[in-house]
N, C-alpha and C. Protein backbone atom coordinates (compact mmCIF):
# COMPACT_ATOMS: atom_id res chain seq x y z
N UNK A 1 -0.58 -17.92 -15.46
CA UNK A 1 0.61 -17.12 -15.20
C UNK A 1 1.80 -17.82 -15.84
N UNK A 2 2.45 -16.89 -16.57
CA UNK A 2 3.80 -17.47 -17.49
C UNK A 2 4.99 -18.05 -16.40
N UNK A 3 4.95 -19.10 -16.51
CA UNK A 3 6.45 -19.93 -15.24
C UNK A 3 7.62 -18.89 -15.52
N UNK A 4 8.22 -19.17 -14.69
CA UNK A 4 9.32 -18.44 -14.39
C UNK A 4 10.74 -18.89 -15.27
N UNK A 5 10.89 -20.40 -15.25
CA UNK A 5 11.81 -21.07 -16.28
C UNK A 5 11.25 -20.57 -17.33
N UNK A 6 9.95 -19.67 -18.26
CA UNK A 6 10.10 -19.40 -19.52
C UNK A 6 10.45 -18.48 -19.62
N UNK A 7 11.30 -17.44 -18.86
CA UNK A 7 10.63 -16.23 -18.82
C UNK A 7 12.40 -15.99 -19.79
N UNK A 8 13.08 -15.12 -20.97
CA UNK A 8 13.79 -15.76 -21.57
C UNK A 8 14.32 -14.07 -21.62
N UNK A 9 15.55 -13.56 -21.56
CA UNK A 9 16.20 -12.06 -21.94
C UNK A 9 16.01 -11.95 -23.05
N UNK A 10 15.22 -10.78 -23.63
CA UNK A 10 15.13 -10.10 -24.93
C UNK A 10 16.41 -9.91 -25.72
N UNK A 11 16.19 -10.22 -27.31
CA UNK A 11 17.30 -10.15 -27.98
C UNK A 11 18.03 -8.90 -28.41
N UNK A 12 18.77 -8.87 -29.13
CA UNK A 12 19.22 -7.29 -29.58
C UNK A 12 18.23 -6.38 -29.96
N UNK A 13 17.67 -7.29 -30.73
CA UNK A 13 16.61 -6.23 -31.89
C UNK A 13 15.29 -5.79 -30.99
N UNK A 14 14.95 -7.34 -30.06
CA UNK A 14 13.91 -6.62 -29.21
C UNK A 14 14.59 -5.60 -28.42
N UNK A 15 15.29 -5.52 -28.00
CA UNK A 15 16.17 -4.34 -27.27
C UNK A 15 16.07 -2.88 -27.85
N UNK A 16 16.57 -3.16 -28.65
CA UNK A 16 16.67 -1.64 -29.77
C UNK A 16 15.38 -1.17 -30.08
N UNK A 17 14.39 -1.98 -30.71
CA UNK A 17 12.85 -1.54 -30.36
C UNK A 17 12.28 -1.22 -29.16
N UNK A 18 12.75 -2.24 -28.04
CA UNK A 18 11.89 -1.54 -26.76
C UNK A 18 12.61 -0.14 -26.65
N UNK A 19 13.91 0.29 -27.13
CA UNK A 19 14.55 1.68 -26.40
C UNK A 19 13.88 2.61 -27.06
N UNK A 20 13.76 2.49 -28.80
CA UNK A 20 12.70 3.16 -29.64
C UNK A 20 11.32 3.66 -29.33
N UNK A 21 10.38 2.26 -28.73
CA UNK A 21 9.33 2.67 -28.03
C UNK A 21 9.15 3.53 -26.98
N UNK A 22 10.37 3.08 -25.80
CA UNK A 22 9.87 3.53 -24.38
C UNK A 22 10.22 5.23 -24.81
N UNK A 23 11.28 5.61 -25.55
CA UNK A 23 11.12 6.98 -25.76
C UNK A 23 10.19 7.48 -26.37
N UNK A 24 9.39 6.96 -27.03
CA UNK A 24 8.30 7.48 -27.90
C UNK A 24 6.74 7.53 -26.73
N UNK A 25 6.99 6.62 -26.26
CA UNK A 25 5.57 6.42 -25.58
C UNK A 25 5.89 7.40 -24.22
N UNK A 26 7.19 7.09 -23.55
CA UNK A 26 7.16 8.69 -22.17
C UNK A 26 7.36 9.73 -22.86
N UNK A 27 7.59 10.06 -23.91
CA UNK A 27 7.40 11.27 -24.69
C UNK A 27 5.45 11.55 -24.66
N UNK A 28 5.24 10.72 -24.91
CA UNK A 28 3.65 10.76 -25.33
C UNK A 28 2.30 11.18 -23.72
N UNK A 29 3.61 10.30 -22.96
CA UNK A 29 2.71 10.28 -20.93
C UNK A 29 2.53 11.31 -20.87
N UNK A 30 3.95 12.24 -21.35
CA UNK A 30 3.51 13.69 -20.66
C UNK A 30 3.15 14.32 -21.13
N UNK A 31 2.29 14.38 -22.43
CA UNK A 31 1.45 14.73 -22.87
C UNK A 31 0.04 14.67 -22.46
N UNK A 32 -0.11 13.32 -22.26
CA UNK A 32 -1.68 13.02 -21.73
C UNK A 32 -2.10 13.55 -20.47
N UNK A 33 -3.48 14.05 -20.49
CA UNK A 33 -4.55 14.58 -19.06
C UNK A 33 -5.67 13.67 -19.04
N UNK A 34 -5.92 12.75 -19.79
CA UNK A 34 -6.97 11.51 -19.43
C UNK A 34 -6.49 10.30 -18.68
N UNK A 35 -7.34 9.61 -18.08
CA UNK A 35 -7.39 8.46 -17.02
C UNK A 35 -7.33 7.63 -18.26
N UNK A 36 -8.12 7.58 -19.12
CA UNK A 36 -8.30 6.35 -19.94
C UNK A 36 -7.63 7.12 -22.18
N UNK A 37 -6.99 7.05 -21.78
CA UNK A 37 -6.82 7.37 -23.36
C UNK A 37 -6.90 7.10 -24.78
N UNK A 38 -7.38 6.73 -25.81
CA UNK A 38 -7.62 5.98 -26.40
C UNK A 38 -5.94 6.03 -27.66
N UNK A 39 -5.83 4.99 -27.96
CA UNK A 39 -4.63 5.00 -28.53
C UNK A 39 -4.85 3.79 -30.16
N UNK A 40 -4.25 4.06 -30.92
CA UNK A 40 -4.35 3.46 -32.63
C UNK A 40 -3.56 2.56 -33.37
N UNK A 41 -4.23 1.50 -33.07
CA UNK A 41 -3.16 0.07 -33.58
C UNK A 41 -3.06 0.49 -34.83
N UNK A 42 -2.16 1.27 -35.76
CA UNK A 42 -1.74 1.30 -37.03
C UNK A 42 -1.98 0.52 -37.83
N UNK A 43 -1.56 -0.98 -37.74
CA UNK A 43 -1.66 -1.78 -38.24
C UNK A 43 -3.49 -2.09 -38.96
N UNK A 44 -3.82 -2.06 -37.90
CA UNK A 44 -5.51 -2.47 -38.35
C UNK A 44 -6.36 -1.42 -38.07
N UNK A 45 -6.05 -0.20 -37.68
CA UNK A 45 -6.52 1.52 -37.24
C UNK A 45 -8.02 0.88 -36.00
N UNK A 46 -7.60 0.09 -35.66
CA UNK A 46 -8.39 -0.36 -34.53
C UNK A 46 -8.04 0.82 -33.44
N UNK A 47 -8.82 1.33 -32.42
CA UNK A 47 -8.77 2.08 -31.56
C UNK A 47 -9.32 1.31 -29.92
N UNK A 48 -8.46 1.95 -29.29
CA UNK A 48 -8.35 1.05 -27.84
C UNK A 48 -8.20 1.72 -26.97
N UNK A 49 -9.36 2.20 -25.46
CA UNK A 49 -9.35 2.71 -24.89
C UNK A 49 -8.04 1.85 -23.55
N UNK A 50 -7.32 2.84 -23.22
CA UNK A 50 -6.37 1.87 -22.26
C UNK A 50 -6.06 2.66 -20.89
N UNK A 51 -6.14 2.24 -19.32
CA UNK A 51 -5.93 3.32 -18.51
C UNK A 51 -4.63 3.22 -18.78
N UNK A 52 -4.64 4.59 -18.36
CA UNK A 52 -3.16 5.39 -17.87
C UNK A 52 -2.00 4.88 -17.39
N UNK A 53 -2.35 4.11 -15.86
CA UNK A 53 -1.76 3.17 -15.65
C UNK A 53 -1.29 2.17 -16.30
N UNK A 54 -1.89 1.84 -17.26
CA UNK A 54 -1.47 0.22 -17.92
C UNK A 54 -0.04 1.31 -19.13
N UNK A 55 -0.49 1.83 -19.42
CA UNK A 55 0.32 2.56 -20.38
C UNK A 55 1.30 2.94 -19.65
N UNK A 56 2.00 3.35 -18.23
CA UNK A 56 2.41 3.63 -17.62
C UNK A 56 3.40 2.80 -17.61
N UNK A 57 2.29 1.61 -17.23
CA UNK A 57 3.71 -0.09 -17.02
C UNK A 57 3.98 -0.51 -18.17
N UNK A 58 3.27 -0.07 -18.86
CA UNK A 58 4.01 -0.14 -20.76
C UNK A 58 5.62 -0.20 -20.73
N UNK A 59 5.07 1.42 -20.65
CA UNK A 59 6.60 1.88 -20.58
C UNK A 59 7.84 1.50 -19.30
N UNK A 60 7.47 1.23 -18.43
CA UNK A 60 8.48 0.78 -17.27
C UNK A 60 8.99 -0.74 -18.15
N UNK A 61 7.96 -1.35 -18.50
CA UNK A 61 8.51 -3.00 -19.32
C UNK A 61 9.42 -2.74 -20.56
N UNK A 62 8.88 -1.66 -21.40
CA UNK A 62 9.73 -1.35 -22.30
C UNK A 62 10.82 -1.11 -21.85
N UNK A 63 11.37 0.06 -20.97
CA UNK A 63 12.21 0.22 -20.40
C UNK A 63 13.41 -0.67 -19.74
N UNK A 64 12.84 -1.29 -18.91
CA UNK A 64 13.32 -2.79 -18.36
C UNK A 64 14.17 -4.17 -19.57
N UNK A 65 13.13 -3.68 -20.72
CA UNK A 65 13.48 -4.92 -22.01
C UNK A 65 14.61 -4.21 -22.26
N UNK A 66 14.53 -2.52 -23.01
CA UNK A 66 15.59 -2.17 -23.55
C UNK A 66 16.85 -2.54 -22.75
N UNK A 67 16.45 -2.47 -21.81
CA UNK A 67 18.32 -2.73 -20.77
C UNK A 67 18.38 -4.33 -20.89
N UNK A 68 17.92 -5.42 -21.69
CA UNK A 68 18.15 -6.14 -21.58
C UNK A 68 17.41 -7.43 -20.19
N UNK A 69 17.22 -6.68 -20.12
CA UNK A 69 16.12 -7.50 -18.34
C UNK A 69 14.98 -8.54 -19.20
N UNK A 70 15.14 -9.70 -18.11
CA UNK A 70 13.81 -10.48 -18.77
C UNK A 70 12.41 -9.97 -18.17
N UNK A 71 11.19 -9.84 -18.33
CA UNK A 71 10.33 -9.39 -18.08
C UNK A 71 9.11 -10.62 -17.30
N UNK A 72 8.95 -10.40 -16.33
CA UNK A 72 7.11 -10.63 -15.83
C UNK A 72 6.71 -10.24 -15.29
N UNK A 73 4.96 -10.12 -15.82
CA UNK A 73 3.89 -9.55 -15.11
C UNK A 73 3.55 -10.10 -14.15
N UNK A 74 2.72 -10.09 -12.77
CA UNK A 74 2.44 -10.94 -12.17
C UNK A 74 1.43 -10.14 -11.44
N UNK A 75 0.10 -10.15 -11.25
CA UNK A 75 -0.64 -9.14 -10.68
C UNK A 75 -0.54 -9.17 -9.05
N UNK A 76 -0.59 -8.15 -8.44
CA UNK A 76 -0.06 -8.57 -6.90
C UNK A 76 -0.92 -9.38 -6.03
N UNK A 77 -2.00 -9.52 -6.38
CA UNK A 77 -2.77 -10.09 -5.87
C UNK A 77 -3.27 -11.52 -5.51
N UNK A 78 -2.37 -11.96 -6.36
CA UNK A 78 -2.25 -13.37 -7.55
C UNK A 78 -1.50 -14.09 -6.00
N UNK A 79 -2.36 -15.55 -5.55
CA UNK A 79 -1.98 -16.31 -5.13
C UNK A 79 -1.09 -17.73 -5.33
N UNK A 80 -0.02 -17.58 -5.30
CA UNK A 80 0.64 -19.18 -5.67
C UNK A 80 0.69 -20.25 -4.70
N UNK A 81 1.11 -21.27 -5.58
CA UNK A 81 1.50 -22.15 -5.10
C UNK A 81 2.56 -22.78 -3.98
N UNK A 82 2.83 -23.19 -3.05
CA UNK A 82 4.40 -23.33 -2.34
C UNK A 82 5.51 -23.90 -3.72
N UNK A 83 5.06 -24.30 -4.27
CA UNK A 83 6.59 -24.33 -5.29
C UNK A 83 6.86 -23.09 -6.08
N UNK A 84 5.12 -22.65 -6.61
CA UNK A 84 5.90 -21.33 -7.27
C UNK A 84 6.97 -20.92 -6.08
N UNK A 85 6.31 -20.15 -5.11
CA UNK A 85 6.99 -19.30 -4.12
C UNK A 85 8.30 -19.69 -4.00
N UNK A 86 8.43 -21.12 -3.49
CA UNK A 86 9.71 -21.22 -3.63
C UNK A 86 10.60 -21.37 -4.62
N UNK A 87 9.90 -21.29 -5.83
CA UNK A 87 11.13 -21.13 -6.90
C UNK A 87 11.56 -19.94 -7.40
N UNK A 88 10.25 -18.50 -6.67
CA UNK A 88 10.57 -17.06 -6.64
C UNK A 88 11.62 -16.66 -5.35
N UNK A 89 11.55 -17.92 -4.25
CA UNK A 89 12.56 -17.34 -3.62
C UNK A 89 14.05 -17.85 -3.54
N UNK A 90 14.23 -18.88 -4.55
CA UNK A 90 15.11 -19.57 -4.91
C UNK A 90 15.07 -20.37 -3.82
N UNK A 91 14.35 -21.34 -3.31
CA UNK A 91 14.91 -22.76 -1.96
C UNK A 91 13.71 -23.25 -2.33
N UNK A 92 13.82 -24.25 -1.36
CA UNK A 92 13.14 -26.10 -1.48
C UNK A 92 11.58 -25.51 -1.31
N UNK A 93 10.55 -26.46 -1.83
CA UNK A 93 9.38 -26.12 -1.53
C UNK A 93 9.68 -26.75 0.37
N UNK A 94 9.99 -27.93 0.66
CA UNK A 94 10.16 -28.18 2.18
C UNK A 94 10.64 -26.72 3.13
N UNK A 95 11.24 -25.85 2.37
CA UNK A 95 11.70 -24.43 3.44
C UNK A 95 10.50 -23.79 3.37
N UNK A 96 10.44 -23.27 2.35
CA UNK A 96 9.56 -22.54 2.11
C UNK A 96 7.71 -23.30 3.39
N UNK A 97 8.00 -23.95 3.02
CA UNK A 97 6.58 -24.61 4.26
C UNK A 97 6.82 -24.64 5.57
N UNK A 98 8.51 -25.01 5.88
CA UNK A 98 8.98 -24.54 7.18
C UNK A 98 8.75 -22.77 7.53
N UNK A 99 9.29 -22.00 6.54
CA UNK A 99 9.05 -20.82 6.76
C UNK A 99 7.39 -20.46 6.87
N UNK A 100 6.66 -21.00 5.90
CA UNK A 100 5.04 -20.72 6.66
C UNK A 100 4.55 -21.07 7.54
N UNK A 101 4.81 -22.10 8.58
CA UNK A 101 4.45 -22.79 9.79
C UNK A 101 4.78 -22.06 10.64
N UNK A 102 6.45 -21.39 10.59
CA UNK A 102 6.85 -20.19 11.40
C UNK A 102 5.87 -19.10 11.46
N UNK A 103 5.76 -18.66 10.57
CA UNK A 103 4.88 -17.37 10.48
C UNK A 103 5.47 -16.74 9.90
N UNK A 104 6.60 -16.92 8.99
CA UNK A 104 7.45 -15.73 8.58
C UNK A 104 6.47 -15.43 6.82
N UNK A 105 5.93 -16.09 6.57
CA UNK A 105 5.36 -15.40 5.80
C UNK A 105 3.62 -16.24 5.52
N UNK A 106 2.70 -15.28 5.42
CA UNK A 106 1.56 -15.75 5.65
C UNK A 106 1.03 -16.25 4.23
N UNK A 107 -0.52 -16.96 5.15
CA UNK A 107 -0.86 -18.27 3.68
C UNK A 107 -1.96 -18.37 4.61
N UNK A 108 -2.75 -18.94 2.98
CA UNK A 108 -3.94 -19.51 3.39
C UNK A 108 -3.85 -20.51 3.09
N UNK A 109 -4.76 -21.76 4.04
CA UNK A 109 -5.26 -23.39 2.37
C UNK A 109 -6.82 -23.58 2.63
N UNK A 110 -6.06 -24.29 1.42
CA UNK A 110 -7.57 -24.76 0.08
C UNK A 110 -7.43 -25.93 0.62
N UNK A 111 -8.30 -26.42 1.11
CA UNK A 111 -8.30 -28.34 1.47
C UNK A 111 -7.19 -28.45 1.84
N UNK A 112 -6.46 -29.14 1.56
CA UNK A 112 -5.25 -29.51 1.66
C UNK A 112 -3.76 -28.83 1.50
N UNK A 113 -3.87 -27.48 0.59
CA UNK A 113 -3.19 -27.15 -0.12
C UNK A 113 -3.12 -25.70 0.36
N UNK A 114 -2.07 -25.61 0.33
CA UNK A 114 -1.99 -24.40 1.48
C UNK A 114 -1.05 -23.14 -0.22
N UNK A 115 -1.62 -21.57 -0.23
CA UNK A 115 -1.36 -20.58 -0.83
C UNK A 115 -1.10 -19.35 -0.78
N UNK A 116 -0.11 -18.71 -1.35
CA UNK A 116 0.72 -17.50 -0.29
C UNK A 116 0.01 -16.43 -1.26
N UNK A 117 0.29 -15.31 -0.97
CA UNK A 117 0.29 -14.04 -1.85
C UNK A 117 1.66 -13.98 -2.58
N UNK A 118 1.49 -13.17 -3.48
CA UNK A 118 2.77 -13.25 -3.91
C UNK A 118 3.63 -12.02 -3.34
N UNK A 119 2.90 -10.76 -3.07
CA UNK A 119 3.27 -9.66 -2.26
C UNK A 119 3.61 -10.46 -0.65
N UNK A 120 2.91 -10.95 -0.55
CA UNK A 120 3.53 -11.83 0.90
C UNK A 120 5.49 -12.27 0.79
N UNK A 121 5.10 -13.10 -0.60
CA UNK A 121 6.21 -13.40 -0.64
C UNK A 121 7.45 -12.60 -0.90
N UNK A 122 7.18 -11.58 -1.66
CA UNK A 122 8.18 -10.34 -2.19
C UNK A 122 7.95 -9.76 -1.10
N UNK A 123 7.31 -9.59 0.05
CA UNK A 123 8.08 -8.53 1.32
C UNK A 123 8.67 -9.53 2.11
N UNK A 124 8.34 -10.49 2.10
CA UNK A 124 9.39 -11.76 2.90
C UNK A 124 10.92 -11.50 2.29
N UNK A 125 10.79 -11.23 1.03
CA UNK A 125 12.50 -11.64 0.26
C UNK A 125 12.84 -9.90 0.63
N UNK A 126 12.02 -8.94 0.47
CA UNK A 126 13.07 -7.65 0.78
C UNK A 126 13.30 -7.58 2.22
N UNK A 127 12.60 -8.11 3.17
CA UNK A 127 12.65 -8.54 4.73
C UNK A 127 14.23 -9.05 4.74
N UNK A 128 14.42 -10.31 4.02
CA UNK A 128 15.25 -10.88 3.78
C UNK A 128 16.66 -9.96 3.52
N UNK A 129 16.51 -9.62 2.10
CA UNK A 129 17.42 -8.74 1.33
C UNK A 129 18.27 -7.73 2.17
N UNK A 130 17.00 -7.01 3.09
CA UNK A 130 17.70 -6.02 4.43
C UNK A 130 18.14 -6.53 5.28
N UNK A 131 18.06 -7.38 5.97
CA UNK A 131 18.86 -8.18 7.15
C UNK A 131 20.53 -8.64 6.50
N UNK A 132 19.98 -9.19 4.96
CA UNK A 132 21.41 -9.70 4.58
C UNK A 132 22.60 -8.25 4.62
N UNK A 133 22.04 -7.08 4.40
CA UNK A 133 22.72 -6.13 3.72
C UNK A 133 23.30 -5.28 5.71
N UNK A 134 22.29 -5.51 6.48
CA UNK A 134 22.75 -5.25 7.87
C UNK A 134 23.39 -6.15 8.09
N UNK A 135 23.68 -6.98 7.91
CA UNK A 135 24.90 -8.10 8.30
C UNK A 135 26.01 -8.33 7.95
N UNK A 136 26.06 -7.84 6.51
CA UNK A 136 27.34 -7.61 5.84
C UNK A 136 28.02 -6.20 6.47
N UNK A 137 26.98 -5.11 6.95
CA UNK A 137 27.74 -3.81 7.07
C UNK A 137 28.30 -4.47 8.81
N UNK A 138 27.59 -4.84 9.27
CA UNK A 138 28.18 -5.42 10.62
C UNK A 138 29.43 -6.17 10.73
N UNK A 139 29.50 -7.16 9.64
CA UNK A 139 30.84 -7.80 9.78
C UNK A 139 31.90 -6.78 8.97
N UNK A 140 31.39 -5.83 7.80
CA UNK A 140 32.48 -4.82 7.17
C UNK A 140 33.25 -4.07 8.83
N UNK A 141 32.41 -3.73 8.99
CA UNK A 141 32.62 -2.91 10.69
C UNK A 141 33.58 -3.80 11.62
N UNK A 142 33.20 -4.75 11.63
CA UNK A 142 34.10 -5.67 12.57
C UNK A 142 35.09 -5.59 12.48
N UNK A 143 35.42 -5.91 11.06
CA UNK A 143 36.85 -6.30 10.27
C UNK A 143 37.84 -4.93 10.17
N UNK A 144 37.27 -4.01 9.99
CA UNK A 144 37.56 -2.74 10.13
C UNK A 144 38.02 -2.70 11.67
N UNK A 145 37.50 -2.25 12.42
CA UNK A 145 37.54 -2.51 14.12
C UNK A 145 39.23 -3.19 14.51
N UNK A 146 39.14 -4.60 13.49
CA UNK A 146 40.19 -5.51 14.22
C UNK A 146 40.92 -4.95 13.37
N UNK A 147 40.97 -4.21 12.28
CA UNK A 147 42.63 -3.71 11.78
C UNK A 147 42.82 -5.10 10.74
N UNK A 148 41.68 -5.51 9.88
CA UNK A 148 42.00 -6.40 9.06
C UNK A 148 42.12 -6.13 6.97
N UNK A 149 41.50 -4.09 7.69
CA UNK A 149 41.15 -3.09 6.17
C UNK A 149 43.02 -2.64 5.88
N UNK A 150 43.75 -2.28 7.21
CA UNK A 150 44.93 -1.25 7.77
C UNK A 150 45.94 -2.26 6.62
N UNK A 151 46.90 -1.69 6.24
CA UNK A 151 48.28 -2.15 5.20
C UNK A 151 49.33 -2.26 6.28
């Protein structure tokens, strides 16, 4: 799995090509009625059966590049490490192990070595994400309340 420090924002030109592609290829989705479609590397007229799906997230990555976004795959299934995790959730690998002892987000270990899901970890951070966003509307409310919005 590609680290996260490589993961690098596409340049102009990749930009302008991914916007080129992703219109060409969702032009092409809604065309297709097969699960598996076969599609034609130009280059070498090699032919490649590909599901639907994968062509699908083609285009969402294309999409994502053209706006400039850095891109990774990461299959959901895919178990990391406590440092990956914590360097996907931005804090210390030491929190991140405090937070699994809690229970706030589940893990298995290997001998010694204890490994999260990574979907574990991404519903931990939108868990997260919503509490932060109820807390801010709570204190907006407050402040409002005490007459701190009023001129």
């Amino acid at each position: 799995m590609e680290h996260l420090d490589t993961i690098t924002k596409p340049s102009k030109e990749e930009q302008k090509v991914a916007m080129e592609s992703y219109h060409a290829l969702s032009e092409v989705l809604e065309n297709l009625h097969k699960d598996n479609p076969e599609i034609e590397i130009e280059e070498t007229k090699e032919k490649i059966r590909v599901p639907l799906k994968a062509l699908k997230l083609l285009a969402n990555i294309l999409k994502a590049t053209s706006q400039g976004k850095p891109i990774s795959v990461v299959p959901i299934a895919t178990e990391m490490t406590t440092q990956a995790a914590a360097d996907l959730l931005g804090c210390s690998r030491p929190h991140l192990v405090k937070l699994l002892e809690e229970g706030q987000i589940e893990y298995t270990t290997i001998g010694k070595h204890r490994r999260v899901k990574f979907e574990d970890v991404m519903a931990y951070k939108k868990r997260m994400k919503a509490k932060q966003q109820e807390l801010l509307i709570k204190i907006m409310n407050a402040d409002e309340e005490s007459g701190l919005y009023d001129s």
